[in-house]
PDB file of N, CA and C in Angstrom:
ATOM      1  N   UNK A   1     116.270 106.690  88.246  1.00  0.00           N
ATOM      2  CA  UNK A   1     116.105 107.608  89.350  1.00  0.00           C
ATOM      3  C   UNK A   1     117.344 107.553  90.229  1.00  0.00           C
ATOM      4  N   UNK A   2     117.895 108.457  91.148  1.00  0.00           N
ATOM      5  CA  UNK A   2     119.043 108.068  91.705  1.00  0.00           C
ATOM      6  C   UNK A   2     119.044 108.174  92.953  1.00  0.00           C
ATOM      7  N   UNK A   3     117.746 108.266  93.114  1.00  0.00           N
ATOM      8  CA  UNK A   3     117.634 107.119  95.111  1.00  0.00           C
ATOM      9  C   UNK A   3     116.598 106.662  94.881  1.00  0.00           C
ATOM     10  N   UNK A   4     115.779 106.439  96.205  1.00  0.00           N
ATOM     11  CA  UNK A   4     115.042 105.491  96.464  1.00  0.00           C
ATOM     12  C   UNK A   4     113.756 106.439  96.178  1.00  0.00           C
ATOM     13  N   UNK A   5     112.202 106.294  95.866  1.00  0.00           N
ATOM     14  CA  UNK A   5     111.280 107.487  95.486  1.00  0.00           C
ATOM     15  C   UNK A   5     110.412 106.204  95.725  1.00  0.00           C
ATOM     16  N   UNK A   6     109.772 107.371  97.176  1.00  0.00           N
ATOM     17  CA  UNK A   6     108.155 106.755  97.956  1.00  0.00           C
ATOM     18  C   UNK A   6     107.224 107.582  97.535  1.00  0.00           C
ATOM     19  N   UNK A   7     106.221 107.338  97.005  1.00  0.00           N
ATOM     20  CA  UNK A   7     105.271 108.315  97.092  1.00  0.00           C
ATOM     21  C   UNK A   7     104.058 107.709  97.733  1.00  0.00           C
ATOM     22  N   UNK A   8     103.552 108.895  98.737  1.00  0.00           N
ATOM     23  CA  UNK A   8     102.642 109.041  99.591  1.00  0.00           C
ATOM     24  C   UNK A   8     101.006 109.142  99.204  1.00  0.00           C
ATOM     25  N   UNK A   9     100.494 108.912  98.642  1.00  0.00           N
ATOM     26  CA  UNK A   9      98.789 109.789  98.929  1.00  0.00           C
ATOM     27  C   UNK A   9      97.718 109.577  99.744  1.00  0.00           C
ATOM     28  N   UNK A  10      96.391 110.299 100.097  1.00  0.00           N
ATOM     29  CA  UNK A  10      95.422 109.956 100.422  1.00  0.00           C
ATOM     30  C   UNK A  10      94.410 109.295  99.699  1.00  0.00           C
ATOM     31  N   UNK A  11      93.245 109.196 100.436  1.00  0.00           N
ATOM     32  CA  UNK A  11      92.224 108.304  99.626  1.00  0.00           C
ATOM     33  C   UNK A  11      90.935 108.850 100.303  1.00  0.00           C
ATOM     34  N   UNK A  12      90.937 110.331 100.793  1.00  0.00           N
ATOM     35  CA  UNK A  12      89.740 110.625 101.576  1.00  0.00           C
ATOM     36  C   UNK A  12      88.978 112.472 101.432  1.00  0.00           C
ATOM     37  N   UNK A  13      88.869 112.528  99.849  1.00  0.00           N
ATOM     38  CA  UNK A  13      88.811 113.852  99.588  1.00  0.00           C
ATOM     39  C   UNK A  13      87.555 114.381 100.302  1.00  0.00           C
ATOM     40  N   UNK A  14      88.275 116.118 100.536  1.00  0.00           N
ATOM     41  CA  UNK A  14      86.733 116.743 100.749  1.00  0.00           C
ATOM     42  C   UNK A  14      85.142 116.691 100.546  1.00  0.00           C
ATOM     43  N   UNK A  15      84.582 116.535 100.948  1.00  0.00           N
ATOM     44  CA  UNK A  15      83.344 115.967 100.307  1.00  0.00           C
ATOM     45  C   UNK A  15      83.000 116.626  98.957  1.00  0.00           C
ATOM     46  N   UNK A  16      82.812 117.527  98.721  1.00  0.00           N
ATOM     47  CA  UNK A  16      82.328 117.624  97.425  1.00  0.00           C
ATOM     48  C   UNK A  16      83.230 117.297  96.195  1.00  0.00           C
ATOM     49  N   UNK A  17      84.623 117.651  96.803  1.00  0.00           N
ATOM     50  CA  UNK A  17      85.786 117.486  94.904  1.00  0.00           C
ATOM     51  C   UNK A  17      86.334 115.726  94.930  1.00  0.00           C
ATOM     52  N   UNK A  18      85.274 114.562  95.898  1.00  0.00           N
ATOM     53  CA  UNK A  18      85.576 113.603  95.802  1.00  0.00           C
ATOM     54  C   UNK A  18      84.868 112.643  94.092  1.00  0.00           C
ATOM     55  N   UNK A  19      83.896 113.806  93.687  1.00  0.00           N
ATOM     56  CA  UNK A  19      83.000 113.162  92.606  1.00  0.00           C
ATOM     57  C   UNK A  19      83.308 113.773  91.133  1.00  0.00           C
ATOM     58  N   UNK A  20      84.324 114.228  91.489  1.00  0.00           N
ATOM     59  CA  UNK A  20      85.527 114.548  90.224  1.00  0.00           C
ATOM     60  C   UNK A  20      86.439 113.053  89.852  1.00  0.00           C
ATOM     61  N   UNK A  21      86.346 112.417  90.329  1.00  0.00           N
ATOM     62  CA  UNK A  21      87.485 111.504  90.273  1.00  0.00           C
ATOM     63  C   UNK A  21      86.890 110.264  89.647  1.00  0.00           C
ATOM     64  N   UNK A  22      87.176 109.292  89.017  1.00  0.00           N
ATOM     65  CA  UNK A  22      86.664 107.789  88.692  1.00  0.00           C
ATOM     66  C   UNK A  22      87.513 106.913  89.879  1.00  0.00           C
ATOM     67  N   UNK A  23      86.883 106.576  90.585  1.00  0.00           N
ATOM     68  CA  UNK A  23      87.851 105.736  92.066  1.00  0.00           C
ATOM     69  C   UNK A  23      88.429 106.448  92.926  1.00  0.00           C
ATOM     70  N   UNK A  24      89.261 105.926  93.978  1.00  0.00           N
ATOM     71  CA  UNK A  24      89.661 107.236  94.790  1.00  0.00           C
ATOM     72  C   UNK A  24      90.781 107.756  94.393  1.00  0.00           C
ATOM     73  N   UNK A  25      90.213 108.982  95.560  1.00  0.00           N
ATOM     74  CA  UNK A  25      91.143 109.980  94.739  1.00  0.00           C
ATOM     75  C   UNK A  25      91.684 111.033  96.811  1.00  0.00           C
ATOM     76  N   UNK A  26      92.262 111.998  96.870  1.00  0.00           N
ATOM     77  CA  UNK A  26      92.509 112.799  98.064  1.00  0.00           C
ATOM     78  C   UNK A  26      92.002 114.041  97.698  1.00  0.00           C
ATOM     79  N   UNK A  27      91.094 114.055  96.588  1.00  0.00           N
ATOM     80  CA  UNK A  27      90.761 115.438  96.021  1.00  0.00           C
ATOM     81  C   UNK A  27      91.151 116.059  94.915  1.00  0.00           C
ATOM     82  N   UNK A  28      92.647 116.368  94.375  1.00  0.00           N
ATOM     83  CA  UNK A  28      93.248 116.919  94.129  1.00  0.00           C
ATOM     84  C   UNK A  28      93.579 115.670  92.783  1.00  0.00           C
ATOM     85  N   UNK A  29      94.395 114.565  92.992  1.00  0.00           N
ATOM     86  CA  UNK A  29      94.635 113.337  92.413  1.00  0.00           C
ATOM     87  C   UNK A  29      94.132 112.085  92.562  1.00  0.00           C
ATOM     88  N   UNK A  30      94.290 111.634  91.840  1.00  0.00           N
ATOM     89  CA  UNK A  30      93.575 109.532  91.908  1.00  0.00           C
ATOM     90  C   UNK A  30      94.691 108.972  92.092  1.00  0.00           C
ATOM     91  N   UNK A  31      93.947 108.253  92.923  1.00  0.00           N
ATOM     92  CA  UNK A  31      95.233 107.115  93.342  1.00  0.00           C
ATOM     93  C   UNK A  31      95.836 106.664  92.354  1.00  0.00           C
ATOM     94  N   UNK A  32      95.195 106.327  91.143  1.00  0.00           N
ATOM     95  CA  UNK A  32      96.242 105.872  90.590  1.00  0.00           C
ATOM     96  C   UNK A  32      97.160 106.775  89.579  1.00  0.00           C
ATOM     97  N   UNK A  33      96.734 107.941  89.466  1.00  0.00           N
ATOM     98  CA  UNK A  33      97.409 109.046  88.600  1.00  0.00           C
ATOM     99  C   UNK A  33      98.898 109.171  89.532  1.00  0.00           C
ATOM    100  N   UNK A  34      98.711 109.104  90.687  1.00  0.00           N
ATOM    101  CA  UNK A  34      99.786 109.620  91.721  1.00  0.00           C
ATOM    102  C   UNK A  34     100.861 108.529  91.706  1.00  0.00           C
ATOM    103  N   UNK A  35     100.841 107.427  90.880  1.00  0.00           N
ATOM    104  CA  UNK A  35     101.875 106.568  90.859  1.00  0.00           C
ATOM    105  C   UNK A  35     102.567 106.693  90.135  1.00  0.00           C
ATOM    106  N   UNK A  36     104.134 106.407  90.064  1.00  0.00           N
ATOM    107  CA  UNK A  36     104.997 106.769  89.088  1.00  0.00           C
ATOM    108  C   UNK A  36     105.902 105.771  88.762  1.00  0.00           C
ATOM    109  N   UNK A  37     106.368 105.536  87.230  1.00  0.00           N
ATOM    110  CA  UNK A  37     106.727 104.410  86.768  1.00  0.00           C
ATOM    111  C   UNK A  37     108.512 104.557  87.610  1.00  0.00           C
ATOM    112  N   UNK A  38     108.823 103.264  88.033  1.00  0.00           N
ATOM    113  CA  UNK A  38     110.537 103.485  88.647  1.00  0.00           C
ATOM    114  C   UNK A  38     110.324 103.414  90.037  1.00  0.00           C
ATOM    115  N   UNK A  39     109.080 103.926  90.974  1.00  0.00           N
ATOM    116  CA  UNK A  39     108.992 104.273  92.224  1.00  0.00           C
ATOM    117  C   UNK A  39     109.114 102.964  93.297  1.00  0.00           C
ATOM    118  N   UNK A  40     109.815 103.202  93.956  1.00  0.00           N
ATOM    119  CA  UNK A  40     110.163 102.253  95.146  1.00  0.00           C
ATOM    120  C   UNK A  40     109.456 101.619  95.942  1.00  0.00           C
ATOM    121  N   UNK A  41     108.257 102.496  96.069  1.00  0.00           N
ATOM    122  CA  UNK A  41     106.997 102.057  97.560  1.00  0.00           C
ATOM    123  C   UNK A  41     106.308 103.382  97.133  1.00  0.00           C
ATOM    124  N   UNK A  42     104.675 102.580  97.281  1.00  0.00           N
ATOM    125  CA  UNK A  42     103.737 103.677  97.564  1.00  0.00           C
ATOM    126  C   UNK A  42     102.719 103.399  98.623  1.00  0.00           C
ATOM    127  N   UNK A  43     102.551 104.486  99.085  1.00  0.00           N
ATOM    128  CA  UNK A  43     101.167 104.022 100.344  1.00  0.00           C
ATOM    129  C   UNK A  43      99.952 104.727 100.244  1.00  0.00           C
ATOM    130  N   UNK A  44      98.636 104.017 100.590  1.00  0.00           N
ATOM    131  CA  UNK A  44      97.759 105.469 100.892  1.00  0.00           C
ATOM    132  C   UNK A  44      97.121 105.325 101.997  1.00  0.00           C
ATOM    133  N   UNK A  45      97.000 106.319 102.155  1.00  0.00           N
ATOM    134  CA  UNK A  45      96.561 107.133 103.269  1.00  0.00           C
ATOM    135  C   UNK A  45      95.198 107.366 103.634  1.00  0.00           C
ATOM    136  N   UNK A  46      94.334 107.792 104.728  1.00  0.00           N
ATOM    137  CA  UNK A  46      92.796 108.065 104.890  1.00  0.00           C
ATOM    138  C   UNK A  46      92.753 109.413 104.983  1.00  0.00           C
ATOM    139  N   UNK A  47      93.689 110.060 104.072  1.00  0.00           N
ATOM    140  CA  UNK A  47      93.412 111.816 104.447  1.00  0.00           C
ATOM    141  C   UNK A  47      93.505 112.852 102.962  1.00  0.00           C
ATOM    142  N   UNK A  48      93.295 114.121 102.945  1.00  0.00           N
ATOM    143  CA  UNK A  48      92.778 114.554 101.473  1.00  0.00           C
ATOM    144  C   UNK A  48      94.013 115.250 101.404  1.00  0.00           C
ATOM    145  N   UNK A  49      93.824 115.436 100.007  1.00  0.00           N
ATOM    146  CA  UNK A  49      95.524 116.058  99.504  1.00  0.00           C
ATOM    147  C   UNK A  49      95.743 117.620 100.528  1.00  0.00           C
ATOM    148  N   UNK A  50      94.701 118.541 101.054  1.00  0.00           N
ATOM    149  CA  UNK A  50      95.315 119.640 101.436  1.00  0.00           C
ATOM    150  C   UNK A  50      95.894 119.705 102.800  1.00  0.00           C
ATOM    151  N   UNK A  51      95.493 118.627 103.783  1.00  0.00           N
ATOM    152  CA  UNK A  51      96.139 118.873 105.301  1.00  0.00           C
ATOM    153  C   UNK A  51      97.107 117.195 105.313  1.00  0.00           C
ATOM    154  N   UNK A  52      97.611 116.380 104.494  1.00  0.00           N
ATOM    155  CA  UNK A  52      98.178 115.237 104.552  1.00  0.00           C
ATOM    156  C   UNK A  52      99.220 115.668 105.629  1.00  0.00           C
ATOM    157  N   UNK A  53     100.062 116.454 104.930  1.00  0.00           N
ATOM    158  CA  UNK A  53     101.572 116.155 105.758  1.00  0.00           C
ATOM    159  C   UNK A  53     101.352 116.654 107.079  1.00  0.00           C
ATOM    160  N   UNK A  54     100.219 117.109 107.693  1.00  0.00           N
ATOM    161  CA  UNK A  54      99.894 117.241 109.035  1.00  0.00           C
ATOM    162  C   UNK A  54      99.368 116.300 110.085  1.00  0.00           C
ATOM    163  N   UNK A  55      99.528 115.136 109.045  1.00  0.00           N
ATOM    164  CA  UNK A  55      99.056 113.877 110.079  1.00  0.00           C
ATOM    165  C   UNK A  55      99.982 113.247 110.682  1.00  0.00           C
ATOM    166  N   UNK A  56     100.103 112.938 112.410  1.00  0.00           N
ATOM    167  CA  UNK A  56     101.141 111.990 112.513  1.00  0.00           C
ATOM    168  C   UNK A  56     101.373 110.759 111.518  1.00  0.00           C
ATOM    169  N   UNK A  57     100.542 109.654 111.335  1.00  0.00           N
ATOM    170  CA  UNK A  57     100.955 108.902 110.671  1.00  0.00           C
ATOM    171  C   UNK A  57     101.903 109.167 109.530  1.00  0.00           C
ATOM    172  N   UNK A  58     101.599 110.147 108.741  1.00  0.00           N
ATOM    173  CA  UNK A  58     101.838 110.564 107.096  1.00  0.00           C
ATOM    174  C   UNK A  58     103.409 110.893 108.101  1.00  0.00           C
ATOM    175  N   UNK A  59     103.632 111.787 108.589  1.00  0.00           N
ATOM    176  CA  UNK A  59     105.006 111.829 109.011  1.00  0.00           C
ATOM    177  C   UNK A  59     105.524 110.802 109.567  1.00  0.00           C
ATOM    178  N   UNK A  60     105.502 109.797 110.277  1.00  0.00           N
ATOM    179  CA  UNK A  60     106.143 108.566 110.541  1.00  0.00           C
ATOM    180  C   UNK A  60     106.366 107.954 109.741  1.00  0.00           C
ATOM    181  N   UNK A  61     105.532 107.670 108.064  1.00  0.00           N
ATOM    182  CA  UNK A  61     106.040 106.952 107.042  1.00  0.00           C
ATOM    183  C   UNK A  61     107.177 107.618 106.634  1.00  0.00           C
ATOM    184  N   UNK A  62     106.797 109.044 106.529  1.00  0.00           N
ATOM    185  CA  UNK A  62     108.159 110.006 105.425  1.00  0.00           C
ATOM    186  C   UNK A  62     109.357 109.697 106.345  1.00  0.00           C
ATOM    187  N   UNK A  63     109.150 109.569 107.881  1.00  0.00           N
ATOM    188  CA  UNK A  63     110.390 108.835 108.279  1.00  0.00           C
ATOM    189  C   UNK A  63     111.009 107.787 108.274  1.00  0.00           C
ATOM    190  N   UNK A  64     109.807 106.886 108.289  1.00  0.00           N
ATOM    191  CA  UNK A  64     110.105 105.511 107.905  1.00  0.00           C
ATOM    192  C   UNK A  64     110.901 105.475 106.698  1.00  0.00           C
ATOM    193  N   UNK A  65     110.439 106.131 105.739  1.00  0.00           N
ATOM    194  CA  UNK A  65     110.600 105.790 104.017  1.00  0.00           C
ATOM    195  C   UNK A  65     112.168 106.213 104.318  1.00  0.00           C
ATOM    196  N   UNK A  66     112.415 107.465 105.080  1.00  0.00           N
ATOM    197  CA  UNK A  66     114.105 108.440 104.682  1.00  0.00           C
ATOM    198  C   UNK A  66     114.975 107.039 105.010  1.00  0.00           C
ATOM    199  N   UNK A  67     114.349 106.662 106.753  1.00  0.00           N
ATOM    200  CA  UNK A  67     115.761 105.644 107.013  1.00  0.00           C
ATOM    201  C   UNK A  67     115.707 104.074 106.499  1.00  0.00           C
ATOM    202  N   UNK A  68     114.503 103.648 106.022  1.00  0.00           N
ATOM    203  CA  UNK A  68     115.076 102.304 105.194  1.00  0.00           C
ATOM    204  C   UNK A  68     114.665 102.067 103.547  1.00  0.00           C
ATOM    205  N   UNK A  69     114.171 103.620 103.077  1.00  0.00           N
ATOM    206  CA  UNK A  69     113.909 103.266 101.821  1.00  0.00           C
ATOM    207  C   UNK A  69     112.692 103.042 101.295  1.00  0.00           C
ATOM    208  N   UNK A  70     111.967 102.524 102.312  1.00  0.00           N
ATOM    209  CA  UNK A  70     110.635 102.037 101.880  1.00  0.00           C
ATOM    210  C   UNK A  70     109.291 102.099 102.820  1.00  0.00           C
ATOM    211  N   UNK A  71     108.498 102.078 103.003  1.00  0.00           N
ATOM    212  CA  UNK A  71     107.163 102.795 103.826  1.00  0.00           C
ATOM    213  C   UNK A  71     106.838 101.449 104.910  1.00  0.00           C
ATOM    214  N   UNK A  72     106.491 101.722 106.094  1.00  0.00           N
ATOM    215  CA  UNK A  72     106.311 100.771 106.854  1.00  0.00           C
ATOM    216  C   UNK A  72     105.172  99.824 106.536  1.00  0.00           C
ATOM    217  N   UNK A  73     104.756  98.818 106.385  1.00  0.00           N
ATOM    218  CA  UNK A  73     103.358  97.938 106.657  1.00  0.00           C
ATOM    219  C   UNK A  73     103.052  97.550 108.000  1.00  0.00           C
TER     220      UNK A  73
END
């Protein structure tokens, strides 16, 4: 890969498309489908794949992640 690659998800799908999933999932993906082999840092989140990037938190990590690479704890 030729930078650093955070990936983000939730863990808190809509109520009904949460019983699609085997474990959690943000609706859309499972936590663990959303991981990718090479990736730098991953985090999750308490929110569903369609309003994520509207959460403060979720934006303070993507800032966190730009200036040191890796997602805050």
């Amino acid at each position: 890969m030729p930078g650093p690659v955070g990936i983000l998800t939730g863990n808190r799908p809509a109520f009904v498309l949460g019983s699609f999933f085997p474990g959690p999932s943000d609706g859309k993906v499972s936590v663990a489908r959303a991981q990718l082999a090479g990736m730098t840092d991953f985090l999750v989140l308490p929110y569903g794949h369609a309003l994520i990037m509207r959460h403060r938190p979720v934006l303070a990590q993507v800032a966190y992640f730009l200036a040191n690479g890796r997602f805050q704890r």
